[in-house]
C-alpha atoms as a PDB file:
ATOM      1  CA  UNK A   1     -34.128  -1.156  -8.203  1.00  0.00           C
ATOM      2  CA  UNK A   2     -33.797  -5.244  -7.968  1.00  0.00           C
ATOM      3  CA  UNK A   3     -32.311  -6.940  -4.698  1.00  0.00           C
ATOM      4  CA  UNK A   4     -31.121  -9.890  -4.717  1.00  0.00           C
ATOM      5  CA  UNK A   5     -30.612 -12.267  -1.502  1.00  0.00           C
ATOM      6  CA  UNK A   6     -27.931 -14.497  -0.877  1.00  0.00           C
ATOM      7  CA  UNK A   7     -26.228 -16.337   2.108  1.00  0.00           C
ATOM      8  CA  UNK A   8     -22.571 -17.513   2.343  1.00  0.00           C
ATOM      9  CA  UNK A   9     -21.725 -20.591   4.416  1.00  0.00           C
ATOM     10  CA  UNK A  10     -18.240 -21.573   5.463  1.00  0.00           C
ATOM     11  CA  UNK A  11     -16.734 -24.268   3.949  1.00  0.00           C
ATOM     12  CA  UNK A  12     -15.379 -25.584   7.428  1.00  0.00           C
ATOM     13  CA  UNK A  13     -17.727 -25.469  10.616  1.00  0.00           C
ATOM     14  CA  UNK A  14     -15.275 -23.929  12.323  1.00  0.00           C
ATOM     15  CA  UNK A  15     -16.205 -20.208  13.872  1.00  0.00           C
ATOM     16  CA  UNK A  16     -19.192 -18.376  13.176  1.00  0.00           C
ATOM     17  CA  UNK A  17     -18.933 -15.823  10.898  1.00  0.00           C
ATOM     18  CA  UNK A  18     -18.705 -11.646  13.103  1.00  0.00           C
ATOM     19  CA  UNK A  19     -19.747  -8.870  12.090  1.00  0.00           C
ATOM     20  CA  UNK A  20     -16.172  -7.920  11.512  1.00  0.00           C
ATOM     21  CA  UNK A  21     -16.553 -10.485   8.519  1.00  0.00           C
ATOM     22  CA  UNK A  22     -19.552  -9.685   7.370  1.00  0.00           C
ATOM     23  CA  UNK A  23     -17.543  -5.588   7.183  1.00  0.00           C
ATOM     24  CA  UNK A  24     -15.551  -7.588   5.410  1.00  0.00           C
ATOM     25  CA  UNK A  25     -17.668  -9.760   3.255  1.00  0.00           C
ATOM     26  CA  UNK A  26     -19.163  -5.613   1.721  1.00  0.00           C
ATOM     27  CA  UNK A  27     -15.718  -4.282   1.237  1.00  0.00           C
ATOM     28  CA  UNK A  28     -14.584  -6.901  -0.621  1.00  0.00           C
ATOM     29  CA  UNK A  29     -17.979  -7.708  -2.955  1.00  0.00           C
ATOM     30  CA  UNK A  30     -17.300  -3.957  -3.254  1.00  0.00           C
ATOM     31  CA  UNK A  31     -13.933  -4.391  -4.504  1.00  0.00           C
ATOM     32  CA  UNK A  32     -15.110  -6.522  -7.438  1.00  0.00           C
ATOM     33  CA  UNK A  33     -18.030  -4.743  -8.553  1.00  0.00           C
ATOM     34  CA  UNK A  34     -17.654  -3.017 -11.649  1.00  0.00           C
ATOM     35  CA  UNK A  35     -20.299  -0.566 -13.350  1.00  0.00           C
ATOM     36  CA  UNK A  36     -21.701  -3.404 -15.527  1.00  0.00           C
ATOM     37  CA  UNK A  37     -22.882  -4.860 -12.172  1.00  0.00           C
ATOM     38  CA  UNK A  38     -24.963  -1.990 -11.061  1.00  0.00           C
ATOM     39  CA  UNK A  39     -24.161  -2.372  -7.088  1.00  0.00           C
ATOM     40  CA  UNK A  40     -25.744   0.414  -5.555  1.00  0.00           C
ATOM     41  CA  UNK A  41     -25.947  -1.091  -1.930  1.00  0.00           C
ATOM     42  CA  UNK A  42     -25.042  -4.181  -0.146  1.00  0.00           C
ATOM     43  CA  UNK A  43     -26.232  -5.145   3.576  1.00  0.00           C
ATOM     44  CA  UNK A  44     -23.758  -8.302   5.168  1.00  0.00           C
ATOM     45  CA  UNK A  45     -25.567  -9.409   8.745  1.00  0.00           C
ATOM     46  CA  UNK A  46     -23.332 -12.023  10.412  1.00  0.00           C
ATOM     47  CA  UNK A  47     -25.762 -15.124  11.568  1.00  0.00           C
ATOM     48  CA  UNK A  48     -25.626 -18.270  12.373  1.00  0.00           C
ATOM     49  CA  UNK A  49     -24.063 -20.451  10.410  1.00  0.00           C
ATOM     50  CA  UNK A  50     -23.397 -17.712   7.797  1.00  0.00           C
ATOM     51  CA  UNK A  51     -23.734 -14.181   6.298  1.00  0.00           C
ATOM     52  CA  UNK A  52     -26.922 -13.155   5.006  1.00  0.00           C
ATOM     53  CA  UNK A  53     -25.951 -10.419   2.214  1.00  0.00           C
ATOM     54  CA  UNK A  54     -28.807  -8.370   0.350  1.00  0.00           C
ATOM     55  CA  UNK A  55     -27.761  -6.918  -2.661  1.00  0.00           C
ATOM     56  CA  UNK A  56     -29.069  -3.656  -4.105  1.00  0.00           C
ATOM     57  CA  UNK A  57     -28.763  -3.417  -8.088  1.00  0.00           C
ATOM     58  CA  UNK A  58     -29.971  -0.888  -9.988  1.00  0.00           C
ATOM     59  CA  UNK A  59     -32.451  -1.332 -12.954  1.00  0.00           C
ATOM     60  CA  UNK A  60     -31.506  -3.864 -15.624  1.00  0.00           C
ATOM     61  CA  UNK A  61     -32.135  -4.411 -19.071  1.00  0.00           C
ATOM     62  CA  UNK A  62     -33.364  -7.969 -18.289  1.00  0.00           C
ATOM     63  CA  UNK A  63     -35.474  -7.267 -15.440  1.00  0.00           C
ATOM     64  CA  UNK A  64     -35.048  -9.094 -12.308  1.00  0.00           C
ATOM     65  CA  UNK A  65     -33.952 -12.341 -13.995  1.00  0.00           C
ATOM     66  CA  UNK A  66     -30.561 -10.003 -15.389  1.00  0.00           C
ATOM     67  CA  UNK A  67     -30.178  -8.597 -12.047  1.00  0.00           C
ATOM     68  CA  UNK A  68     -30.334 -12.065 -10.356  1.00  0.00           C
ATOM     69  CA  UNK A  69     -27.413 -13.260 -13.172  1.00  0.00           C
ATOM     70  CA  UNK A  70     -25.617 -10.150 -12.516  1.00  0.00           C
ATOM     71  CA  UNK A  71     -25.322 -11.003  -8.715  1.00  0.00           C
ATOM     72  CA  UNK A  72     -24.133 -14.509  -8.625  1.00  0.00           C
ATOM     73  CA  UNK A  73     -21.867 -13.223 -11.612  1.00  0.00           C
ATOM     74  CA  UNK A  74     -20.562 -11.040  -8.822  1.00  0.00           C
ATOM     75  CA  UNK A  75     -20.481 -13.132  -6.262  1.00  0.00           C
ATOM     76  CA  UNK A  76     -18.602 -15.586  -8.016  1.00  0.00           C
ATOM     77  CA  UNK A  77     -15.811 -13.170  -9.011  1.00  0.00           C
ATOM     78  CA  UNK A  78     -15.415 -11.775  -5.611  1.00  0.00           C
ATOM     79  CA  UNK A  79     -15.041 -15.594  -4.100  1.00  0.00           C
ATOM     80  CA  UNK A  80     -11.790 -15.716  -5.716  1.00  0.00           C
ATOM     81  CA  UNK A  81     -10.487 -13.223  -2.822  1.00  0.00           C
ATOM     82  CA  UNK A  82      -8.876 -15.186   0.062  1.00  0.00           C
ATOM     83  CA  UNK A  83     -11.574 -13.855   2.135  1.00  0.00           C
ATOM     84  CA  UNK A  84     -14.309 -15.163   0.443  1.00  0.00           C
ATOM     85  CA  UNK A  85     -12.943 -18.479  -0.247  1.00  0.00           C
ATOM     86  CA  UNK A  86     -13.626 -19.883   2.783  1.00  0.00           C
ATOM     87  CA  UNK A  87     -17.549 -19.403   2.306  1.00  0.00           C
ATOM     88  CA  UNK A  88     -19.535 -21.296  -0.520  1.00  0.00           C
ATOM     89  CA  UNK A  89     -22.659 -20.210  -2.002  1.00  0.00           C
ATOM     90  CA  UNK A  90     -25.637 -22.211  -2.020  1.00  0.00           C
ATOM     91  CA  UNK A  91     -27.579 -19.962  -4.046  1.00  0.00           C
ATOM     92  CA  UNK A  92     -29.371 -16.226  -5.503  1.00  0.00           C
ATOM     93  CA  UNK A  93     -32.894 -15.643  -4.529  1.00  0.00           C
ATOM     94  CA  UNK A  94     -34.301 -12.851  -6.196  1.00  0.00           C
END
């Protein structure tokens, strides 16, 4: 198994993010994952300034580079739902 770490931050400093969004923030990376991407947990933790989300994958091909590509590949696609449009992504750390 790889993880993968990421944070969202919101575009706008408006609220902080709740744990209802972070709820929200799973379902919806869940939503969007497809077998290729080999999800097999996700933890969302509302903080401050963001949502810390660490990303469970199962074993890849290409190691934990492939699993690292496989994540922001995912996170990416799920950003397109209004939800997650309001967050960027600064970056993967495997």
């Amino acid at each position: 198994m790889y993880v993968a770490l990421a944070r969202l931050e919101p575009a706008v400093t408006a609220d902080q993010p709740t744990n209802a969004d972070a709820q929200l923030v799973h379902d919806v990376l869940w939503a969007h994952a497809t077998p290729a991407d080999r999800l097999e947990h996700v933890r969302a933790r509302a903080e401050a300034g963001g949502i810390d989300l660490t990303l469970f994958l199962g074993r890849a091909v290409g190691g934990q580079e492939q699993a690292k590509a496989q994540s922001e590949d995912l996170l990416r696609r799920a950003r397109h739902a209004t939800a997650l449009s309001l967050y960027g992504i600064p970056g993967i750390y495997s």
